[in-house]
C-alpha atoms as a PDB file:
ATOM      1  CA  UNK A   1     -13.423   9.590 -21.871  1.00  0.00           C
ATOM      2  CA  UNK A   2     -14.381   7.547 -18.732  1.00  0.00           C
ATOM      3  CA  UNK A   3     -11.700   8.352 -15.754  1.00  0.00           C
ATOM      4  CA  UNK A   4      -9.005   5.689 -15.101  1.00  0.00           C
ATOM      5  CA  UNK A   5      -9.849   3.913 -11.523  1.00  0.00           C
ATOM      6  CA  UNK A   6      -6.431   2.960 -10.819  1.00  0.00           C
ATOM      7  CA  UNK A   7      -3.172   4.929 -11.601  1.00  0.00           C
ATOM      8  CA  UNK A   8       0.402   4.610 -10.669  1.00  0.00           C
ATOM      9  CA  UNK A   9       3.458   7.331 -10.360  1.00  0.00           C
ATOM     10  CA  UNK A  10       6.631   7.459 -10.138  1.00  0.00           C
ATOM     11  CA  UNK A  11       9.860   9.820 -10.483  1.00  0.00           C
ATOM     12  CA  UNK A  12      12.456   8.534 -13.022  1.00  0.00           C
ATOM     13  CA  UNK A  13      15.888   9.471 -13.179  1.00  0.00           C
ATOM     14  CA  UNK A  14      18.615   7.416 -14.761  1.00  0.00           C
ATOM     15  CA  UNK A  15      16.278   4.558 -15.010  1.00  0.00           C
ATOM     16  CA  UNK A  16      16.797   3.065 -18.537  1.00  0.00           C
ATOM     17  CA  UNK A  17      17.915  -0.277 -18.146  1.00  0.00           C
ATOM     18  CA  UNK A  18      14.401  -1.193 -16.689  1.00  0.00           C
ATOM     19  CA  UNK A  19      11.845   0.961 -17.185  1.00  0.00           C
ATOM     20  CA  UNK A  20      10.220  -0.005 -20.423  1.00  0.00           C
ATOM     21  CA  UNK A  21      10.082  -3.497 -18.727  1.00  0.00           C
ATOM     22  CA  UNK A  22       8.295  -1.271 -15.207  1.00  0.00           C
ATOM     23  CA  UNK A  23       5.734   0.205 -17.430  1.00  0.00           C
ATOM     24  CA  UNK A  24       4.935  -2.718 -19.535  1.00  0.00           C
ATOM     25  CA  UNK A  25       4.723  -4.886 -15.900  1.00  0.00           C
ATOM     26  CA  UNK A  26       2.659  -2.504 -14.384  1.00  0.00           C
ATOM     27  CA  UNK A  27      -0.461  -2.234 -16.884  1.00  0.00           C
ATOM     28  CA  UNK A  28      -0.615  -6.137 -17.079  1.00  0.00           C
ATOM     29  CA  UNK A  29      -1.093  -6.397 -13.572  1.00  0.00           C
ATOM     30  CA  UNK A  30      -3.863  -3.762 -13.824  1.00  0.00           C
ATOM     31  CA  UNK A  31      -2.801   0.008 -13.663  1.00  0.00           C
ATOM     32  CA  UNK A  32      -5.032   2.159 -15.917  1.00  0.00           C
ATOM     33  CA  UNK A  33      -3.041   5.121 -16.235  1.00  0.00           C
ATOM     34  CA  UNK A  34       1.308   5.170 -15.641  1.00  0.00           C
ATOM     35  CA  UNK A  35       2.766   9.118 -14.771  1.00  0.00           C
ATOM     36  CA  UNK A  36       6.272   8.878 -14.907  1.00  0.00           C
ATOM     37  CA  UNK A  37       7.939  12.513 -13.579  1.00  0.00           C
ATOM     38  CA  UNK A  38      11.103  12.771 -15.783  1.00  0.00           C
ATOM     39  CA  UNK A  39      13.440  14.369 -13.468  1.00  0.00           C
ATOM     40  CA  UNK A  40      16.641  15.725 -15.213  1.00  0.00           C
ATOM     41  CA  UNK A  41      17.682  12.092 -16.727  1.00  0.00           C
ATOM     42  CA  UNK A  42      20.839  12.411 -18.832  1.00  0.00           C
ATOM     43  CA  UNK A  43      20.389   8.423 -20.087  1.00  0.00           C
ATOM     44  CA  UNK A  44      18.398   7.169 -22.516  1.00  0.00           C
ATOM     45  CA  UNK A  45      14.902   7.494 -20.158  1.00  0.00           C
ATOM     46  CA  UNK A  46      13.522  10.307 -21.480  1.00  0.00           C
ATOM     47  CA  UNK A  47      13.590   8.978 -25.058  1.00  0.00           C
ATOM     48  CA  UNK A  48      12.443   5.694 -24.017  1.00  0.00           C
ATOM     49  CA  UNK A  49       9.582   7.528 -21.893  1.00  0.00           C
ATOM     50  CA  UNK A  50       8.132   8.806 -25.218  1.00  0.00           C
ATOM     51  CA  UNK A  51       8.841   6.292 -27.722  1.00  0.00           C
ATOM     52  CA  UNK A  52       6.401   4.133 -25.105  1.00  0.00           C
ATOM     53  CA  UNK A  53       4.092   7.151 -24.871  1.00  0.00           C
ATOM     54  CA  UNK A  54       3.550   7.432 -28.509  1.00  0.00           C
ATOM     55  CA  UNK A  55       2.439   3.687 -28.705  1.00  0.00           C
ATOM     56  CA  UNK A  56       0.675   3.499 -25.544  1.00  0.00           C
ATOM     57  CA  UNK A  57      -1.641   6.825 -24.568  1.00  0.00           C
ATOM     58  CA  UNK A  58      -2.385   5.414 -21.008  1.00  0.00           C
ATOM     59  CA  UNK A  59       1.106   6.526 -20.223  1.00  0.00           C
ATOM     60  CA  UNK A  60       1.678  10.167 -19.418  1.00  0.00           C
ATOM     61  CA  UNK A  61       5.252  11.789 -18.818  1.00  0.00           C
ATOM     62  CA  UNK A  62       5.904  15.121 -17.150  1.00  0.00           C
ATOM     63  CA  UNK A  63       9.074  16.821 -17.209  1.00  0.00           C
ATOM     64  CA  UNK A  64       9.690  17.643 -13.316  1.00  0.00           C
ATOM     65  CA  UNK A  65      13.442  19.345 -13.358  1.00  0.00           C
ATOM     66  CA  UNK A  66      15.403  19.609  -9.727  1.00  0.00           C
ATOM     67  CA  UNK A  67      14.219  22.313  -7.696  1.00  0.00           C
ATOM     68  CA  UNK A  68      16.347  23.689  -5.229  1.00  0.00           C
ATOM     69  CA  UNK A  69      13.794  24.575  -2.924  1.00  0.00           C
ATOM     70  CA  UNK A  70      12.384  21.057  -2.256  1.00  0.00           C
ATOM     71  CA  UNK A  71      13.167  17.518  -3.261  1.00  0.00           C
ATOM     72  CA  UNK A  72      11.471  15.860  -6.594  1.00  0.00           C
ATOM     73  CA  UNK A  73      10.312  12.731  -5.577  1.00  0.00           C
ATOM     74  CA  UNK A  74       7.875  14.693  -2.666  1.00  0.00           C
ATOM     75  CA  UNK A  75       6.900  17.597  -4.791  1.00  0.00           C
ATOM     76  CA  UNK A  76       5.917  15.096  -7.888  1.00  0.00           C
ATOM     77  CA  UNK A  77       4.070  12.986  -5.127  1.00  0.00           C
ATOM     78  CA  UNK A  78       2.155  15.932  -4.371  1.00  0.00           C
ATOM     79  CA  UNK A  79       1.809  17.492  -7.844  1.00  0.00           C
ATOM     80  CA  UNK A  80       0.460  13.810  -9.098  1.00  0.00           C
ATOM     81  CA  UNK A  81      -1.760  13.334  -5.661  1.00  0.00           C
ATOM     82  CA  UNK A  82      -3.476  16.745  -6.131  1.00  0.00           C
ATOM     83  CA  UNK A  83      -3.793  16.443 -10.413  1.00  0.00           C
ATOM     84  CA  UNK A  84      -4.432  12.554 -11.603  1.00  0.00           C
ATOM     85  CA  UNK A  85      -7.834  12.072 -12.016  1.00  0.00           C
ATOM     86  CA  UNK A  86      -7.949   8.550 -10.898  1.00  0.00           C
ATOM     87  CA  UNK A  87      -9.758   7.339  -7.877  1.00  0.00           C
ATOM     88  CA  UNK A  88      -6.407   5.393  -6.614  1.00  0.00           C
ATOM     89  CA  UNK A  89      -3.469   6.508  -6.857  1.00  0.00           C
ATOM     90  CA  UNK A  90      -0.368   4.023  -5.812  1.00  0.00           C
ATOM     91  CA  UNK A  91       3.107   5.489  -5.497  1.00  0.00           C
ATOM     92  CA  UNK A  92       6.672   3.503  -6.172  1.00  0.00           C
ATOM     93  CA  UNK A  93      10.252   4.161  -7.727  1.00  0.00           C
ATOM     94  CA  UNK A  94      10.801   2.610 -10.765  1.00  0.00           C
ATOM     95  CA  UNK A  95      13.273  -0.117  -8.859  1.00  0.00           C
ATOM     96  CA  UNK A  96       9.754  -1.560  -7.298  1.00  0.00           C
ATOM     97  CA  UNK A  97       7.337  -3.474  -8.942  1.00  0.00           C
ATOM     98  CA  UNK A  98       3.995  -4.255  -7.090  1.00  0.00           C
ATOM     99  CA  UNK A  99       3.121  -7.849  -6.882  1.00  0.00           C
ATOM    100  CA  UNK A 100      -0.922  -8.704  -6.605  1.00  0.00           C
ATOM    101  CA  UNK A 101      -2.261 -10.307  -3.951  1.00  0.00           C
ATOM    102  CA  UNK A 102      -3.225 -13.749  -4.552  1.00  0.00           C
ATOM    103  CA  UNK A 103      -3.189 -13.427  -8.475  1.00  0.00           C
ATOM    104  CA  UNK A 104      -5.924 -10.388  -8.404  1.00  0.00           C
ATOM    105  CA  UNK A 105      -5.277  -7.568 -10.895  1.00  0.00           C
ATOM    106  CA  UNK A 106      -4.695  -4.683  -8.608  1.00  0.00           C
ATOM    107  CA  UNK A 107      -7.856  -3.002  -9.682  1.00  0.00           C
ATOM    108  CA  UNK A 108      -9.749  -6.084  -9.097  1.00  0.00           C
ATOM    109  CA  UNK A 109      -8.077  -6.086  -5.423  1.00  0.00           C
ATOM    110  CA  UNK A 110      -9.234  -2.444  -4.736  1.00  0.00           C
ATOM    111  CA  UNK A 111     -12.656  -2.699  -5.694  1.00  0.00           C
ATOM    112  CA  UNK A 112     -12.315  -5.277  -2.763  1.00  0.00           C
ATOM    113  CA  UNK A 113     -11.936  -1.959   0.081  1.00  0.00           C
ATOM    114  CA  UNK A 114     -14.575  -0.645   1.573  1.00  0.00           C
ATOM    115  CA  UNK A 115     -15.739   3.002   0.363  1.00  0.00           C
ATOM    116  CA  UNK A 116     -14.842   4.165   3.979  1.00  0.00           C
ATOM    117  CA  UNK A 117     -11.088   2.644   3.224  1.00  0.00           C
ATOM    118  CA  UNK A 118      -8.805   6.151   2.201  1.00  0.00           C
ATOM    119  CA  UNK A 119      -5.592   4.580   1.920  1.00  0.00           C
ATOM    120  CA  UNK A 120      -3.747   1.113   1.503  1.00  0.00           C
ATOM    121  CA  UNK A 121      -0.143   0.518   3.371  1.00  0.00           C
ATOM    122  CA  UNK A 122       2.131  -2.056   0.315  1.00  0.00           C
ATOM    123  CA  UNK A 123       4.839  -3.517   2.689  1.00  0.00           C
ATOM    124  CA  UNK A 124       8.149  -3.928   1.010  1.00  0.00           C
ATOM    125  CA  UNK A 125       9.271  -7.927  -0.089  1.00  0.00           C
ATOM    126  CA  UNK A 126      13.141  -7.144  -0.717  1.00  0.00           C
ATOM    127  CA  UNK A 127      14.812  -9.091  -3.846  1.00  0.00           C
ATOM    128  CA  UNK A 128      18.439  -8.891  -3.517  1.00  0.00           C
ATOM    129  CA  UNK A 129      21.463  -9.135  -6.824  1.00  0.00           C
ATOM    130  CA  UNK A 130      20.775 -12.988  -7.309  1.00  0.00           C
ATOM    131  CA  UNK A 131      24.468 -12.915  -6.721  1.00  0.00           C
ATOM    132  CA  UNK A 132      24.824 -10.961 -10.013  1.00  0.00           C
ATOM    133  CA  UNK A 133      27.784  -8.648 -10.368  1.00  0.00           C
ATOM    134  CA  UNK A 134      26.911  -7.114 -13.607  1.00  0.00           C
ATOM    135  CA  UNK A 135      23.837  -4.398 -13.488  1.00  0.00           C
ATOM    136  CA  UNK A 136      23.084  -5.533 -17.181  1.00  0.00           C
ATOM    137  CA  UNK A 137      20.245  -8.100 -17.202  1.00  0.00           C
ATOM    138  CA  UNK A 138      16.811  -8.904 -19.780  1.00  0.00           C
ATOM    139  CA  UNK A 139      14.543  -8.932 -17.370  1.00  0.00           C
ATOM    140  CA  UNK A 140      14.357  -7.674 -13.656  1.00  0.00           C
ATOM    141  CA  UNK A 141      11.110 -10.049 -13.176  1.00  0.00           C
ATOM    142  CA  UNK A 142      12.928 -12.997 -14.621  1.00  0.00           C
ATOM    143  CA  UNK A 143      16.374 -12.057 -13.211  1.00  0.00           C
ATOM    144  CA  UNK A 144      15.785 -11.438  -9.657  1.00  0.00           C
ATOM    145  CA  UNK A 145      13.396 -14.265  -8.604  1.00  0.00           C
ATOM    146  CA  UNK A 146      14.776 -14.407  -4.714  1.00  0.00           C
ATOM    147  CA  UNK A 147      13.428 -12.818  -2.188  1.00  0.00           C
ATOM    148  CA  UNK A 148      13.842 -11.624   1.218  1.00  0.00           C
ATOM    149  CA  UNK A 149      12.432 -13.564   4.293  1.00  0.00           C
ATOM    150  CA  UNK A 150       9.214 -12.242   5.274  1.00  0.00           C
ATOM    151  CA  UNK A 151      10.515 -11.059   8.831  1.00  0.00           C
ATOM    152  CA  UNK A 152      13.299  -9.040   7.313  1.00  0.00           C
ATOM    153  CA  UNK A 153      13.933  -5.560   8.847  1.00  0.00           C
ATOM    154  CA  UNK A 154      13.620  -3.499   5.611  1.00  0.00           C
ATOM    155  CA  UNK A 155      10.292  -5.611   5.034  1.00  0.00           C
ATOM    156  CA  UNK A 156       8.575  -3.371   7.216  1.00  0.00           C
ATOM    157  CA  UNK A 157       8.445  -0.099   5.176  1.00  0.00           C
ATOM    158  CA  UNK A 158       5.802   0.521   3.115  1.00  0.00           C
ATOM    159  CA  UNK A 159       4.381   2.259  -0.235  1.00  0.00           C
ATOM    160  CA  UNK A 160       0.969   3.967  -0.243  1.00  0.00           C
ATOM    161  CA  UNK A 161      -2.007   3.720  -1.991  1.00  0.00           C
ATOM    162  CA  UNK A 162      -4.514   6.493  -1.370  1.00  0.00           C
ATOM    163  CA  UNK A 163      -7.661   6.718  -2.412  1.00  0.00           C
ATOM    164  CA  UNK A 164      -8.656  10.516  -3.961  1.00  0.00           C
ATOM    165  CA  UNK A 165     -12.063  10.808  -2.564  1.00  0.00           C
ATOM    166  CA  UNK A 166     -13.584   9.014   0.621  1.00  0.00           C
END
């Protein structure tokens, strides 16, 4: 088996009414390889986690239950940074979904950075409610179509890509 180039992780908790639609989003824009940490979810995430997992093997889930002696999201960051065997590894919640640069698949965009390049900075592009009230929707990509102006405060922060080697 030839090692995925690009892989993506997140922590999931609660996050049913969109994240068969995440997943799904993510490998058509490129991902190889989708870790989702399943941390304590009492919805319907875990079973939607592995009903997706049984029909798609690039997608791997890990149980990652609430430890009191550090937070989830940073240990599972860690866990994932130090055990996916990917060359990139990009980092989001499951409320955030990457948008390409000019139409590039995102593995077509990082074979783009130089080998000296380690990691990649993703600034945020905020898209509010849409004026919705109700949280149920079919689609977040279809749904929430408006976005933020590009000097917005929040704009500024960031998600990472690194890159495992250098």
């Amino acid at each position: 088996m030839t090692r995925p180039n690009v892989s993506l992780v997140a922590i999931a908790k609660n996050e049913s009414l969109y994240l068969t639609e995440w997943i799904a989003y993510h490998f058509a824009i490129g991902f190889d390889r989708i870790y989702v940490y399943n941390n304590d979810s009492r919805d319907r995430s875990l079973e939607l986690l592995e009903a997706t997992a049984a029909i798609e093997p690039r997608l791997s889930i890990i149980n990652w239950p609430t430890n009191e002696h550090s937070g989830p999201q940073e240990a599972a960051y860690n866990h994932a940074a130090q055990h996916v065997g990917s060359e990139w590894v990009a980092f989001l919640d499951i409320d955030e979904f990457m948008v390409p640069w000019r139409d590039m698949s995102i593995t077509d965009y990082l074979r783009t950075m130089p080998d000296d390049v380690s990691s990649m900075h993703v600034n945020w592009r905020g898209f509010g409610s849409n004026g919705r009230l109700s949280p149920i929707y079919d689609s977040v990509i279809e749904t929430f179509t408006a976005c933020s102006q590009k000097n917005w405060g929040n704009n500024y922060h960031y998600k990472s890509i690194i890159r495992t080697r250098a």
